[in-house]
Protein backbone atom coordinates (compact mmCIF):
# COMPACT_ATOMS: atom_id res chain seq x y z
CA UNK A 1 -20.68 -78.55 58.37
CA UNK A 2 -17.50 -76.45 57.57
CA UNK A 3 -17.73 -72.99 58.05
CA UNK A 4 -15.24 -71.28 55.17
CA UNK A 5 -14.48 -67.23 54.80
CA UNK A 6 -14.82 -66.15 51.41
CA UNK A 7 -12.96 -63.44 50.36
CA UNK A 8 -11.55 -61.66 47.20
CA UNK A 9 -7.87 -61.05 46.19
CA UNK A 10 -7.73 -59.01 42.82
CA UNK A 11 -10.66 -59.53 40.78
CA UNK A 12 -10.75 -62.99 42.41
CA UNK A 13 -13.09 -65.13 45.18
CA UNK A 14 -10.69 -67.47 47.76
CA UNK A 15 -12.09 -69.32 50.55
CA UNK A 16 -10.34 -69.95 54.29
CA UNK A 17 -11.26 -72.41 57.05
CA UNK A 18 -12.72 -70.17 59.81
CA UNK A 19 -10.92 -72.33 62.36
CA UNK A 20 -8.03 -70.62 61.40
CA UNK A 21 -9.46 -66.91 61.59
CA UNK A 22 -8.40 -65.26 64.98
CA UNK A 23 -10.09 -61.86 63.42
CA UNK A 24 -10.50 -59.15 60.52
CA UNK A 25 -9.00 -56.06 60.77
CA UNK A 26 -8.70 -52.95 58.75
CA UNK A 27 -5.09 -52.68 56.56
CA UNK A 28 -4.01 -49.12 58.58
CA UNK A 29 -4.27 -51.90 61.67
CA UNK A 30 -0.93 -53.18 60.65
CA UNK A 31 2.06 -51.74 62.09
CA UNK A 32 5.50 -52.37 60.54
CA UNK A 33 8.24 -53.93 62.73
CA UNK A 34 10.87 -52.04 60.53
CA UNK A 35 10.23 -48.68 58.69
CA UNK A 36 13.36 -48.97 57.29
CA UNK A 37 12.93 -52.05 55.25
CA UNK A 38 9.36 -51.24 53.53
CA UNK A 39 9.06 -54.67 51.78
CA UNK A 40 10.01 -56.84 54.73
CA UNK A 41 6.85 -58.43 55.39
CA UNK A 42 7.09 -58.28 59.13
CA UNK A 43 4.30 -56.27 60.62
CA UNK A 44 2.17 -55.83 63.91
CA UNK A 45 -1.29 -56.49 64.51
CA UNK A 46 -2.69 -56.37 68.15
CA UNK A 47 0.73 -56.40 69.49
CA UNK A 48 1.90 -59.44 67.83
CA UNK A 49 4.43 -59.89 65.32
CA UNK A 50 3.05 -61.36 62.36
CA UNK A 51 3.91 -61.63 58.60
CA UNK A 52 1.82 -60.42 55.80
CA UNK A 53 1.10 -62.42 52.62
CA UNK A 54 0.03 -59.73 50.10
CA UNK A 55 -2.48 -61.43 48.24
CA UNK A 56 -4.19 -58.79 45.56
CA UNK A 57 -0.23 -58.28 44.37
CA UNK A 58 0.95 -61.30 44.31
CA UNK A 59 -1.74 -63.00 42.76
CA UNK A 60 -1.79 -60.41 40.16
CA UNK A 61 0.44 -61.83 36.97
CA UNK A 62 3.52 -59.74 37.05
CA UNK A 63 2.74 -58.53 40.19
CA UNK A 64 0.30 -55.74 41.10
CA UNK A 65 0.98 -52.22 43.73
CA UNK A 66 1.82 -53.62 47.03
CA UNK A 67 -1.00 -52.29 49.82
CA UNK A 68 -3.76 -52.72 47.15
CA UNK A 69 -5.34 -54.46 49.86
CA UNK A 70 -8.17 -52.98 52.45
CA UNK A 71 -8.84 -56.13 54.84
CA UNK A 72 -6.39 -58.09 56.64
CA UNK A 73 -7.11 -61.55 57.71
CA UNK A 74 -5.27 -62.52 61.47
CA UNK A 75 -4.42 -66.22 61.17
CA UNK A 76 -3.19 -68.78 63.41
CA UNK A 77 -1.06 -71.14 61.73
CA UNK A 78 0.75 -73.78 64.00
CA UNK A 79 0.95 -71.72 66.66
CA UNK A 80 2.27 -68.76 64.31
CA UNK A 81 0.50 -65.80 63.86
CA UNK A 82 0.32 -64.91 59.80
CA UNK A 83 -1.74 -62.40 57.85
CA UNK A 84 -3.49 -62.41 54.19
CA UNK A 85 -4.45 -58.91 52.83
CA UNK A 86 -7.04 -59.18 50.95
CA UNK A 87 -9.37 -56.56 49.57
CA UNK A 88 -12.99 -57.41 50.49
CA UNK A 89 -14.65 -59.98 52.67
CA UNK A 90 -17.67 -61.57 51.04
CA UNK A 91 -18.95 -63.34 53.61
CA UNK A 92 -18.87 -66.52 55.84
CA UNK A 93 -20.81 -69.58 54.25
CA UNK A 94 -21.51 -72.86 55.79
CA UNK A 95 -20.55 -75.67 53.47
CA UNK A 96 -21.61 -79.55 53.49
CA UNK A 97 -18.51 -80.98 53.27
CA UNK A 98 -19.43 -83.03 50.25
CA UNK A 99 -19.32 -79.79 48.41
CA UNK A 100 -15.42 -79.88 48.76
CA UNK A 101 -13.83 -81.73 46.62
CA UNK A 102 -10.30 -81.97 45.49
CA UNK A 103 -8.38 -80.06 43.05
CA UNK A 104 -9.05 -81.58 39.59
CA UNK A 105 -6.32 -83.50 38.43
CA UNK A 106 -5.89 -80.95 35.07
CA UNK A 107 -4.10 -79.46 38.11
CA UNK A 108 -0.77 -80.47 39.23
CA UNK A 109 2.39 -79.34 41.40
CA UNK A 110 2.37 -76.34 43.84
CA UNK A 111 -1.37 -75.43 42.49
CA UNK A 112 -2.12 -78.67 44.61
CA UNK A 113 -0.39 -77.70 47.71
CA UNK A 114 -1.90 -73.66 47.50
CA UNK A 115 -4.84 -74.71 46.68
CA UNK A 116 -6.06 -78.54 47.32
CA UNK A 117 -9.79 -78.13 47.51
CA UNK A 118 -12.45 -76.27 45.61
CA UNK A 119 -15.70 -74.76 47.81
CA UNK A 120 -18.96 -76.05 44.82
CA UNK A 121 -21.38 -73.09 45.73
CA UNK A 122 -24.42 -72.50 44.25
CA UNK A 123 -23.42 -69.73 41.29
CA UNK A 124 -19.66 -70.68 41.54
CA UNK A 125 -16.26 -72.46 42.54
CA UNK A 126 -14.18 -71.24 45.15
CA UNK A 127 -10.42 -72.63 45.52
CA UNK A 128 -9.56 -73.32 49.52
CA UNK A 129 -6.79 -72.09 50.55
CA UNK A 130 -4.29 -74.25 52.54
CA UNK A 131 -2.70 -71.27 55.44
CA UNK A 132 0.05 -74.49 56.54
CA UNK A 133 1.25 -74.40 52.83
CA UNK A 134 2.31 -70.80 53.94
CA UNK A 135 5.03 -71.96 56.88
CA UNK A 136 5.36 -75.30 55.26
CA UNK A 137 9.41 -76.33 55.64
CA UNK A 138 10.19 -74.11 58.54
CA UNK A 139 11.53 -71.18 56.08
CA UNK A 140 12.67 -68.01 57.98
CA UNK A 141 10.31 -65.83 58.84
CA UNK A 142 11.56 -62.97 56.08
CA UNK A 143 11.37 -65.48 53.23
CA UNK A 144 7.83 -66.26 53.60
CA UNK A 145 6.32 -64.07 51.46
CA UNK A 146 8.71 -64.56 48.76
CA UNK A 147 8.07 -68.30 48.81
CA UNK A 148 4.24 -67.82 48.19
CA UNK A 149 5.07 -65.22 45.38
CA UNK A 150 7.36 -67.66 43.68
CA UNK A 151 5.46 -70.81 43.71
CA UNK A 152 2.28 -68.65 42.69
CA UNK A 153 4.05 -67.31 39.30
CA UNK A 154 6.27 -70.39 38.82
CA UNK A 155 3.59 -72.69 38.77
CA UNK A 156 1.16 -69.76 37.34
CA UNK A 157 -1.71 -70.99 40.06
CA UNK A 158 -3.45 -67.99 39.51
CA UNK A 159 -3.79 -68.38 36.04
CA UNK A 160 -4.58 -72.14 36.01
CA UNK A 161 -6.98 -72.00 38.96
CA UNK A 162 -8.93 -68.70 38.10
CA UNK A 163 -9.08 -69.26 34.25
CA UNK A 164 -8.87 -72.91 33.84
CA UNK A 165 -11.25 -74.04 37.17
CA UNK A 166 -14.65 -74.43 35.47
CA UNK A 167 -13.07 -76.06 32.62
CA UNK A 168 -10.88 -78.57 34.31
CA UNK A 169 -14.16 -79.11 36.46
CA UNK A 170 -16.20 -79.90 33.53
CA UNK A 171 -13.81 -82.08 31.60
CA UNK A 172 -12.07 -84.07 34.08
CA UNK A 173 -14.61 -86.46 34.45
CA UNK A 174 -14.98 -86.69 30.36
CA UNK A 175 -10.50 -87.05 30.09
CA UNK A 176 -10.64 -89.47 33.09
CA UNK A 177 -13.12 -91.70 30.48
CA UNK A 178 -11.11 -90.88 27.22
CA UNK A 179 -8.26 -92.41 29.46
CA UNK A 180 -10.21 -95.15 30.20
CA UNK A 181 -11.23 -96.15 26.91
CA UNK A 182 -8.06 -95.41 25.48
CA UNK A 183 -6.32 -98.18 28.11
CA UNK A 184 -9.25 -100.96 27.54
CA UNK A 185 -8.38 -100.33 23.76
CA UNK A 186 -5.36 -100.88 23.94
CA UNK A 187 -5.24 -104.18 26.22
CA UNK A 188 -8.14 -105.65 23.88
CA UNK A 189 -5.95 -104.98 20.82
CA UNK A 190 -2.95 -106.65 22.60
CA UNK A 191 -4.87 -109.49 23.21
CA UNK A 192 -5.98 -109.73 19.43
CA UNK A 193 -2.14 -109.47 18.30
CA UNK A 194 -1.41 -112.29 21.14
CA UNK A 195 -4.43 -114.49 19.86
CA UNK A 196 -3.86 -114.11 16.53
C-alpha cells in the first residue's frame, strides 16, 4: 500500500509519494534568500535553504501570476531539500499499487519523465509526480525552476496530461489492437505475395 498526497495546481489534481513529504506549510512560511532578486527561486523554510517549484504558474499555459499558490509542500529529494507550491491539499489516499500504472504510451518525451505514473481512483486519474525529475542532471541550483517551466511548455505536459489523460486511457488499449491487426495484416499479405 502506497500512501500518495493529492493536491491541486491550477484548476488541476497531482499526486506525490508521501515518502518524500518532510511537511506542509503555509506560502507566508517561505522566506526569500535574496530580496533583491524576486524571481530567484531560492527561499527558506524552517531554516533551510530550499528552492521553490511554482506549480499553479507554471503549469498554467503561458504562464499564470507567480505566488498564486497558498500551500507549500517541503520535500526531500536526494538529500536536497525542494518545495512545490501548490494551492490546496486534497488529501492523503492510500493506493493498491495495482492502481498505478504507467503513463499511456499516447504519451511520450518529458511528459514521461514529469509524470510516469497515473494514481486510477475511484471518480478519477491522478498523474504522479516524479520530485527526482526536478534535480535530475545536477543543474545549478538557480536553474531549477526554469528547467521544470521549460520542459512543461515545450513538451505542453499540462495540456497533454490534463486534457488528453482519460482519452489516451481509454484508447490505448483499442490503438495498441489497431496496431496489432494492422502488423498480422500485413505479414499474412506478405506471405500471400511470397506464395503466390
Amino acid at each position: 500500500m502506497k500512501e500518495i498526497m493529492v493536491f491541486r495546481a491550477g484548476d488541476h489534481s497531482f499526486g506525490l509519494d508521501l515518502i518524500h513529504i518532510r511537511g506542509v506549510y503555509r506560502s507566508g512560511d517561505l522566506q526569500p534568500v535574496d530580496s533583491e532578486a524576486p524571481d530567484s527561486p531560492a527561499y527558506r523554510l524552517e531554516g533551510r535553504r530550499v528552492d521553490l517549484f511554482d506549480l499553479p504558474r507554471d503549469l498554467v499555459a503561458g504562464g499564470g501570476r507567480s505566488g498564486a499558490f497558498r500551500r507549500v509542500i517541503l520535500m526531500d529529494i536526494q538529500g536536497r531539500s525542494a518545495a512545490l507550491g501548490v494551492n490546496q491539499i486534497e488529501r492523503v489516499m492510500n493506493v493498491e499499487p495495482d492502481h498505478i500504472v504507467p503513463l499511456p504510451p499516447v504519451f511520450t518525451g518529458k511528459s514521461r519523465k514529469w509524470f510516469p505514473g497515473v494514481v486510477m481512483g475511484a471518480d478519477r486519474l491522478i498523474p504522479l509526480l516524479d520530485p527526482d525529475i526536478l534535480i535530475e542532471g545536477g543543474a545549478a541550483e538557480a536553474d531549477l525552476e526554469r528547467r521544470l517551466l521549460f520542459h512543461i511548455r515545450a513538451d505542453k505536459v499540462a495540456e497533454q496530461m490534463l486534457d488528453g489523460i482519460r482519452k489516451g486511457m481509454a484508447t490505448a488499449m483499442e490503438g495498441e489492437i489497431d496496431r496489432l491487426k494492422q502488423t498480422l495484416a500485413a505479414a499474412e499479405s506478405t506471405e500471400s505475395e511470397q506464395a503466390g
